[in-house]
C-alpha atoms as a PDB file:
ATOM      1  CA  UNK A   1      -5.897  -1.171 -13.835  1.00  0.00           C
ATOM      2  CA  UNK A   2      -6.830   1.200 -11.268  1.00  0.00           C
ATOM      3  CA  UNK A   3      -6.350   4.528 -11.916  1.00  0.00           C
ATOM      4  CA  UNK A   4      -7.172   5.762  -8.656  1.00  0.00           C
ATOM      5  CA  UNK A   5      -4.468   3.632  -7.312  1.00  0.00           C
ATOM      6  CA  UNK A   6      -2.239   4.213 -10.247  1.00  0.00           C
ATOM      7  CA  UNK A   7      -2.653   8.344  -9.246  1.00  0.00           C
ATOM      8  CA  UNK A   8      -1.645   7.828  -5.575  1.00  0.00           C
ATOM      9  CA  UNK A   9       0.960   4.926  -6.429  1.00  0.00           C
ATOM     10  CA  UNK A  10       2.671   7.612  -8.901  1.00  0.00           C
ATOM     11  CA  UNK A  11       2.197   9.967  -5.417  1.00  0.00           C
ATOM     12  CA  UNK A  12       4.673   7.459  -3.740  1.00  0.00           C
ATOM     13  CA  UNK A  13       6.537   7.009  -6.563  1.00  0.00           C
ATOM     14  CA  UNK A  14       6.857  10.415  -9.056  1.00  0.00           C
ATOM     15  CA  UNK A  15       9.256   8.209 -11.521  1.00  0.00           C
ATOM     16  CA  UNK A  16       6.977   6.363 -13.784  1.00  0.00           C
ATOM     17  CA  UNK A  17       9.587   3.956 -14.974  1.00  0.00           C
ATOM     18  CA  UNK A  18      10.305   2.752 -11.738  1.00  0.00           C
ATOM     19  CA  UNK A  19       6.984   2.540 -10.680  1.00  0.00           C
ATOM     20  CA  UNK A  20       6.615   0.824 -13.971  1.00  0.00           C
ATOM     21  CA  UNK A  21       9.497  -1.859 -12.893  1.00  0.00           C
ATOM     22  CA  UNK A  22       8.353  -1.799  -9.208  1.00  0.00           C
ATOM     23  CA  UNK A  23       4.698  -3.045 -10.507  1.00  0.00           C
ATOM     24  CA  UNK A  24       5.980  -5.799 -12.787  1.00  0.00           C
ATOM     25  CA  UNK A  25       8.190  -6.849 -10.483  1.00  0.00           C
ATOM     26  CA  UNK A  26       5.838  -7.022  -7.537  1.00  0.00           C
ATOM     27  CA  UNK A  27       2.671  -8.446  -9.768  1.00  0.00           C
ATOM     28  CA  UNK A  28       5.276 -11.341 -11.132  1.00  0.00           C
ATOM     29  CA  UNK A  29       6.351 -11.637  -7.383  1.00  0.00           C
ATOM     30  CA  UNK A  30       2.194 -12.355  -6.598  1.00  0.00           C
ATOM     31  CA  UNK A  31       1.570 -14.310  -9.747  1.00  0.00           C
ATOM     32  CA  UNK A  32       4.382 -16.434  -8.432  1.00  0.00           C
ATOM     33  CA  UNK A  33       2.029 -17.398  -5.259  1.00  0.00           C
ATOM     34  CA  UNK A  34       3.836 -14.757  -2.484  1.00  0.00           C
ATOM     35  CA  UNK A  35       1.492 -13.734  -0.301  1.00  0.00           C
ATOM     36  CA  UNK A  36      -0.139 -10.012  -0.851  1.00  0.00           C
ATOM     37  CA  UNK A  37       0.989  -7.460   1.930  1.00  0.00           C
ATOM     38  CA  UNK A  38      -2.781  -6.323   2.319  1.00  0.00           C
ATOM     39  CA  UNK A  39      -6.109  -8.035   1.994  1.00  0.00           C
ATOM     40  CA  UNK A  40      -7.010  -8.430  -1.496  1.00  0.00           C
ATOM     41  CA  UNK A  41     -10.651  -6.596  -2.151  1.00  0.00           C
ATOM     42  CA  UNK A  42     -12.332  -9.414  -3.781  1.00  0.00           C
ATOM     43  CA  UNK A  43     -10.624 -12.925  -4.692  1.00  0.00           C
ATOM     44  CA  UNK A  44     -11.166 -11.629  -8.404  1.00  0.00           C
ATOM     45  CA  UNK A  45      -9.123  -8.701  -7.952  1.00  0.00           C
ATOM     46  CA  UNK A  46      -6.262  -8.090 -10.723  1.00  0.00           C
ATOM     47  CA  UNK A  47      -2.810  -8.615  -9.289  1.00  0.00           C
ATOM     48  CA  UNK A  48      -1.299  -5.480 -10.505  1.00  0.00           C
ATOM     49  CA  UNK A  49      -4.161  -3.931  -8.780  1.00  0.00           C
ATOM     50  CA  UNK A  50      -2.797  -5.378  -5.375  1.00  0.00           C
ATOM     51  CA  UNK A  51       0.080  -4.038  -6.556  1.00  0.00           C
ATOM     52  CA  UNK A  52      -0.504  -0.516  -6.815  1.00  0.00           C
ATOM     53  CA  UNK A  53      -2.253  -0.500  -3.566  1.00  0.00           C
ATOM     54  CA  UNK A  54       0.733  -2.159  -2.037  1.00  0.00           C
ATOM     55  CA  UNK A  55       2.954   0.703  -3.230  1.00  0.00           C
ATOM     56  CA  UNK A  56       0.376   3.664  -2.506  1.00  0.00           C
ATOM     57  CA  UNK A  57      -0.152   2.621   0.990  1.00  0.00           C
ATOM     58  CA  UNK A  58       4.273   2.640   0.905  1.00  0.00           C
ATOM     59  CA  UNK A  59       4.057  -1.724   2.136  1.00  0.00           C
ATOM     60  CA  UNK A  60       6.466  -1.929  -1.126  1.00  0.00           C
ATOM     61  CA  UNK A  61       9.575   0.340  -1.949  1.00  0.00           C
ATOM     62  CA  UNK A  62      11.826   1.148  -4.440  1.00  0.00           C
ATOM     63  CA  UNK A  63      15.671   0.259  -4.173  1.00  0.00           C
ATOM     64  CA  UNK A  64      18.319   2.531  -5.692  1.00  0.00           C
ATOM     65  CA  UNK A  65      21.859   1.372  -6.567  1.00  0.00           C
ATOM     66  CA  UNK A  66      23.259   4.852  -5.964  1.00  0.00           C
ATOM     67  CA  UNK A  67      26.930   3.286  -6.988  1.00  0.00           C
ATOM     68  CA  UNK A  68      25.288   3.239 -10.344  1.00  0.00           C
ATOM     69  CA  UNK A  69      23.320   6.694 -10.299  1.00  0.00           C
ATOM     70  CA  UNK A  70      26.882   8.494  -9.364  1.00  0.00           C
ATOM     71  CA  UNK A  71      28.406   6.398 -12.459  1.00  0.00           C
ATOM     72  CA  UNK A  72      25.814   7.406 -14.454  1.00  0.00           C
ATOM     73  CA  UNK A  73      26.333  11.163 -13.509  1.00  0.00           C
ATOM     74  CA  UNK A  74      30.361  11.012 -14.074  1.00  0.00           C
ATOM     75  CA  UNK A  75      29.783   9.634 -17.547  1.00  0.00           C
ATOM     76  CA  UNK A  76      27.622  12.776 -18.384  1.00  0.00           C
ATOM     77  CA  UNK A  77      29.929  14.903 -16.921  1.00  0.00           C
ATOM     78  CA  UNK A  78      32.898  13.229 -18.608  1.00  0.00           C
ATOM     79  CA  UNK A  79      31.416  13.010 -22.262  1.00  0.00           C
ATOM     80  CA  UNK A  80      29.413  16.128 -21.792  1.00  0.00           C
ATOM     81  CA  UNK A  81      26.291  14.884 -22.613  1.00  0.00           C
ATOM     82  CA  UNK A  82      23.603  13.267 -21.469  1.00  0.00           C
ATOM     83  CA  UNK A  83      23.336   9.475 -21.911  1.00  0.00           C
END
């Protein structure tokens, strides 16, 4: 893996476990056979690589089911705690 790209991926995307889920996801999405969003560097280059690039040049995004993040944030409140 790239750490270059990892550094400026994490730029794009401060929350390492969703960049963690929006790698896999997009590097399953190549390994599948979808077509890479930028040219790849060399025809040996590593699939999460093209991934990383993908999301530090901001060609992939994250989605956010805010529904969910609000639930999330009433439980705390509710129970007082965080879950």
């Amino acid at each position: 893996m790239n750490l270059e790209m990892l550094e400026k991926a994490r730029a794009r995307v401060p929350s390492i476990p969703v960049l963690v889920n929006l790698v896999s996801q997009r590097t399953k999405q190549l390994n599948r056979g979808e077509r890479p969003f930028l040219k790849p560097l060399s025809k040996e280059e590593d699939k999460s690589d093209i991934a990383l690039r993908e999301i530090a040049e901001g060609l992939v995004l994250a989605q956010v089911d805010m529904q969910a993040v609000e639930k999330h944030n009433e439980a705390q409140t509710r129970w007082g705690r965080h879950l």
